[in-house]
N, C-alpha and C. Protein backbone atom coordinates (compact mmCIF):
# COMPACT_ATOMS: atom_id res chain seq x y z
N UNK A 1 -34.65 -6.22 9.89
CA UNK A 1 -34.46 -7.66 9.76
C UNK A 1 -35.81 -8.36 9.82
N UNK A 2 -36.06 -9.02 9.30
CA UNK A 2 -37.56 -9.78 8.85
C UNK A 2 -37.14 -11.40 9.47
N UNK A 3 -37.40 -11.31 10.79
CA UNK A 3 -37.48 -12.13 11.96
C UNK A 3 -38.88 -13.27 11.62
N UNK A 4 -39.11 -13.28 10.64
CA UNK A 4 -40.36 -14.53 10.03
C UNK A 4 -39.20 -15.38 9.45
N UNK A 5 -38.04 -14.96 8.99
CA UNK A 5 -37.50 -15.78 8.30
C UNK A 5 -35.95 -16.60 9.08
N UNK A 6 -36.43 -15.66 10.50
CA UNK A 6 -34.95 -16.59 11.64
C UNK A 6 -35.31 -17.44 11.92
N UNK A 7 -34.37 -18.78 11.58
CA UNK A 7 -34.21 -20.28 12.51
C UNK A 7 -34.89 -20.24 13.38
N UNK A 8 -35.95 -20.91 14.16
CA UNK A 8 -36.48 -21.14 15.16
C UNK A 8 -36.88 -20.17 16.03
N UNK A 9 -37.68 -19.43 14.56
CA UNK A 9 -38.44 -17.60 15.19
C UNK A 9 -40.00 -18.15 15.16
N UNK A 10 -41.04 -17.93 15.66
CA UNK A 10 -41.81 -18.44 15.31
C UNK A 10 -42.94 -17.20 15.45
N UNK A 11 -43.89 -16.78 14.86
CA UNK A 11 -44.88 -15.74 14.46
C UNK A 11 -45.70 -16.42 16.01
N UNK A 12 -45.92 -14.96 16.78
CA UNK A 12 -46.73 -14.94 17.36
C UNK A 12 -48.33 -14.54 16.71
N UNK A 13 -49.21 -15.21 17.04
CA UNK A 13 -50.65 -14.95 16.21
C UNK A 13 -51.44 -14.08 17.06
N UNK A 14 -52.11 -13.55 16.60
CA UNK A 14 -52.85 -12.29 17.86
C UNK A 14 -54.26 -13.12 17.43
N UNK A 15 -55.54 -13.04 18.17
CA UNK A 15 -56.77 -13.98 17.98
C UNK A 15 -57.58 -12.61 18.45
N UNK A 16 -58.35 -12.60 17.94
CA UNK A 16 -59.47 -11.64 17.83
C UNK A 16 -60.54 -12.53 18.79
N UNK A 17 -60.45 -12.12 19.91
CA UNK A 17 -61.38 -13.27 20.68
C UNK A 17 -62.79 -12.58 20.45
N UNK A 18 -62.94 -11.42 20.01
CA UNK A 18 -64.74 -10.86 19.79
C UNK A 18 -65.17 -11.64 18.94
N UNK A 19 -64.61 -11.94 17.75
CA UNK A 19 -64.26 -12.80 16.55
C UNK A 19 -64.83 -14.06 16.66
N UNK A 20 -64.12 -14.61 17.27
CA UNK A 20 -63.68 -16.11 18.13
C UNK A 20 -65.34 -16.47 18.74
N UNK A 21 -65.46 -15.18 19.88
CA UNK A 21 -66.70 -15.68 20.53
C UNK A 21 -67.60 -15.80 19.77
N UNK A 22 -68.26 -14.42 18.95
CA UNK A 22 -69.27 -14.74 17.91
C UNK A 22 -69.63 -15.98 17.24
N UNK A 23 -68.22 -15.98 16.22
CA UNK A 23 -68.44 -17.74 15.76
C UNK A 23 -68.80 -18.67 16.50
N UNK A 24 -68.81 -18.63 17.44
CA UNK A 24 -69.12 -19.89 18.16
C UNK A 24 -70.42 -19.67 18.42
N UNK A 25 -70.97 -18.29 19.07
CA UNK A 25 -72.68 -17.96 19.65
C UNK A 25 -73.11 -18.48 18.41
N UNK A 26 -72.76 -18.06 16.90
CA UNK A 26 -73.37 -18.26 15.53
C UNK A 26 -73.57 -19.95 15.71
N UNK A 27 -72.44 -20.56 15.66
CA UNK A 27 -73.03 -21.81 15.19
C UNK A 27 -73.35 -22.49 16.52
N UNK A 28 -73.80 -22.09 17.65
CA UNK A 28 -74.70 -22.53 18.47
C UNK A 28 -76.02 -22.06 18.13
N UNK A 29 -76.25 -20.97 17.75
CA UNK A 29 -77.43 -21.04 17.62
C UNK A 29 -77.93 -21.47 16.12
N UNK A 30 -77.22 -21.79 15.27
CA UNK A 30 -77.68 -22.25 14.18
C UNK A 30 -77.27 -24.06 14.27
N UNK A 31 -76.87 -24.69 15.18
CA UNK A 31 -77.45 -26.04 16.16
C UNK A 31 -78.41 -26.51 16.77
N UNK A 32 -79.14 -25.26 17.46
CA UNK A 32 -80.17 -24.69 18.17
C UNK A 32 -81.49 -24.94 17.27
N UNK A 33 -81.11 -24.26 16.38
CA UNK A 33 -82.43 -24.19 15.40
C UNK A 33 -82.98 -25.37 15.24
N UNK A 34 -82.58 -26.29 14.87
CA UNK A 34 -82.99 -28.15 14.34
C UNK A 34 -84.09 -28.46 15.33
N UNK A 35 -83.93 -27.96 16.51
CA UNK A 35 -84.24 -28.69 18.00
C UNK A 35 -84.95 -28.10 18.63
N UNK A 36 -85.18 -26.43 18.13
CA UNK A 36 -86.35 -25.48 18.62
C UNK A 36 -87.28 -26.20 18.10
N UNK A 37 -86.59 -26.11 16.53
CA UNK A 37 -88.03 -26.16 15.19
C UNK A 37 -88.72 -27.63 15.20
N UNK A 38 -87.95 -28.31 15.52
CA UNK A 38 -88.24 -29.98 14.90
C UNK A 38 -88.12 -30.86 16.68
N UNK A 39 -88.50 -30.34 17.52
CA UNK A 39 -88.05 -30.84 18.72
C UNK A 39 -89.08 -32.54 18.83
N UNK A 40 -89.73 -32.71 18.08
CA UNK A 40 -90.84 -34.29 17.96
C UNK A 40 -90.27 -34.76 17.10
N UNK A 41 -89.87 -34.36 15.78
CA UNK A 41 -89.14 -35.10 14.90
C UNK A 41 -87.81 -35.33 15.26
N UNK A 42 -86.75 -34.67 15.65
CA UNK A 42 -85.40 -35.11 16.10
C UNK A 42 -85.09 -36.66 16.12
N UNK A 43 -85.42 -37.21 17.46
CA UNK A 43 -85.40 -38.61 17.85
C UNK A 43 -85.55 -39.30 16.51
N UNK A 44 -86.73 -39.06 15.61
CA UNK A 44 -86.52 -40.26 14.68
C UNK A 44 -85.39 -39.80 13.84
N UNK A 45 -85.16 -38.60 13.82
CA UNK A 45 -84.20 -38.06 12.87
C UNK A 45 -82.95 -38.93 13.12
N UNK A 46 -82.30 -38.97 14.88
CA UNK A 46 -81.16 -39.38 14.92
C UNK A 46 -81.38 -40.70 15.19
N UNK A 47 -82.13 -41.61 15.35
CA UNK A 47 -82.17 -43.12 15.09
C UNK A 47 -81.88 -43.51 13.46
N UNK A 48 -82.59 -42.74 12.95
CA UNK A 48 -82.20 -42.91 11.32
C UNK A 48 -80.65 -42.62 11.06
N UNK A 49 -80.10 -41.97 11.92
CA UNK A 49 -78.37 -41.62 11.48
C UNK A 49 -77.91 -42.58 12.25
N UNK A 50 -78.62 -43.17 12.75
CA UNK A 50 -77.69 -44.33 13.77
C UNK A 50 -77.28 -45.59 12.75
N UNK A 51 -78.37 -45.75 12.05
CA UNK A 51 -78.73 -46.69 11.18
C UNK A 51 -77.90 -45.99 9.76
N UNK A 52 -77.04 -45.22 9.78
CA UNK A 52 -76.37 -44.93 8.52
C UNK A 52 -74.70 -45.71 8.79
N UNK A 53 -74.51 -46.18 7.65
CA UNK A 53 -73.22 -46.69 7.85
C UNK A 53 -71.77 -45.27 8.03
N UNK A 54 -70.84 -45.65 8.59
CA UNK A 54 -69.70 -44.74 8.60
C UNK A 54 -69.19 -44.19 8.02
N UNK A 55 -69.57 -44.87 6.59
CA UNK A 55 -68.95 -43.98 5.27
C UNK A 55 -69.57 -42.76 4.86
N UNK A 56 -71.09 -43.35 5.24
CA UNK A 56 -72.48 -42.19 5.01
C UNK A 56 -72.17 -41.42 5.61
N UNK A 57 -71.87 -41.29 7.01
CA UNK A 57 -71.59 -40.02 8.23
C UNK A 57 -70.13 -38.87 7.93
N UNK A 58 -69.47 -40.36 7.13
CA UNK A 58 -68.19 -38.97 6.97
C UNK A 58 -68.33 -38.48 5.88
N UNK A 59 -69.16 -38.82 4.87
CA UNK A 59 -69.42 -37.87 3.47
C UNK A 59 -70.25 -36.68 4.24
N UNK A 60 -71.31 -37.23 4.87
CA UNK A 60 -71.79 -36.04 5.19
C UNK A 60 -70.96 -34.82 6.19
N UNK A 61 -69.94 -35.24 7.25
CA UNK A 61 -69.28 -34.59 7.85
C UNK A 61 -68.36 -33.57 6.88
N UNK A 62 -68.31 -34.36 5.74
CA UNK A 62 -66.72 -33.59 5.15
C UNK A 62 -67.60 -32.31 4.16
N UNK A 63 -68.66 -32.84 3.95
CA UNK A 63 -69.75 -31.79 2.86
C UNK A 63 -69.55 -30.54 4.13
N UNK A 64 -70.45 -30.70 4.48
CA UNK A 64 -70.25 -29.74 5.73
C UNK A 64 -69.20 -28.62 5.73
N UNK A 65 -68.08 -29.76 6.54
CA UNK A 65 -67.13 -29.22 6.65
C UNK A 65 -66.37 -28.19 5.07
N UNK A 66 -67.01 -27.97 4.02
CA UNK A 66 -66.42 -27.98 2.93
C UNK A 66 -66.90 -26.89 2.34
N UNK A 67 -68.79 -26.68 2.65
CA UNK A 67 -69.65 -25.70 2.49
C UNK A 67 -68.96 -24.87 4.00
N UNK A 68 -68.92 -25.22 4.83
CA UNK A 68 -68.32 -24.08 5.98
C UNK A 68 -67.46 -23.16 5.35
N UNK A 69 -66.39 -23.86 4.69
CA UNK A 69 -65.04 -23.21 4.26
C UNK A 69 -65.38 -22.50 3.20
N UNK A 70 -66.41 -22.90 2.21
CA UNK A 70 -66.72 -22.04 1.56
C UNK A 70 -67.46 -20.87 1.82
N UNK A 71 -68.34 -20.93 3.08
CA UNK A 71 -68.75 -19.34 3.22
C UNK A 71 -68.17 -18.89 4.07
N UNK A 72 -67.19 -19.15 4.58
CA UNK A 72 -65.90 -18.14 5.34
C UNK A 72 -65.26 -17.45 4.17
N UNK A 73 -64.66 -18.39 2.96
CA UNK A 73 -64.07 -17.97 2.35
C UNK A 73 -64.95 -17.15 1.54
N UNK A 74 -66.45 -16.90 0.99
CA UNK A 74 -67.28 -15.82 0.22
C UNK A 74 -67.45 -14.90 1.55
N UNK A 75 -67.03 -15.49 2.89
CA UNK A 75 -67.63 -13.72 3.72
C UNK A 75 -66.43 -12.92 4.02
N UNK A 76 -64.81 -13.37 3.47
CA UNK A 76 -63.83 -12.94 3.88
C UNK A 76 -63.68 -12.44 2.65
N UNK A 77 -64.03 -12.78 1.55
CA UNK A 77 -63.94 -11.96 0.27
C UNK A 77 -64.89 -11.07 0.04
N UNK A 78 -65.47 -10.57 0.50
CA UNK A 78 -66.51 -9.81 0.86
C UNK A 78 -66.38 -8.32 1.85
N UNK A 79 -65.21 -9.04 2.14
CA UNK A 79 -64.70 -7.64 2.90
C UNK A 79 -64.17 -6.62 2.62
């Protein structure tokens, strides 16, 4: 019986927490980097984003967010 498809069955998800942790060490330390490398420039860096309007911040948030998905999705096809 294929219990994915009973009324109010719901898929337990298993999480690969080795997985889980990595990603996260990764994009801490690729956060990290801006602030090793550029630690005098920063400050003007983020006064200048202060000074960007809201629309500016979420284009740039969603780019981001968009190139992320795309190299999950080229490193999962890759497998």
């Amino acid at each position: 019986m294929d219990t994915t498809s009973v009324p109010g069955y719901y898929y337990s998800m298993n999480i690969d927490w080795s997985l889980l942790i990595i990603a996260v060490g990764l994009a801490l330390i690729f956060e990290g980097i801006p602030y090793f490398l550029f630690a005098e420039r920063i400050p003007l860096i983020l006064i200048q984003l202060i000074e960007q309007p809201p629309k500016f911040l979420r284009f740039i948030g969603l780019t981001a967010m968009i190139l992320g998905l795309l190299l999950i999705s080229l490193g999962r096809s890759l497998q």
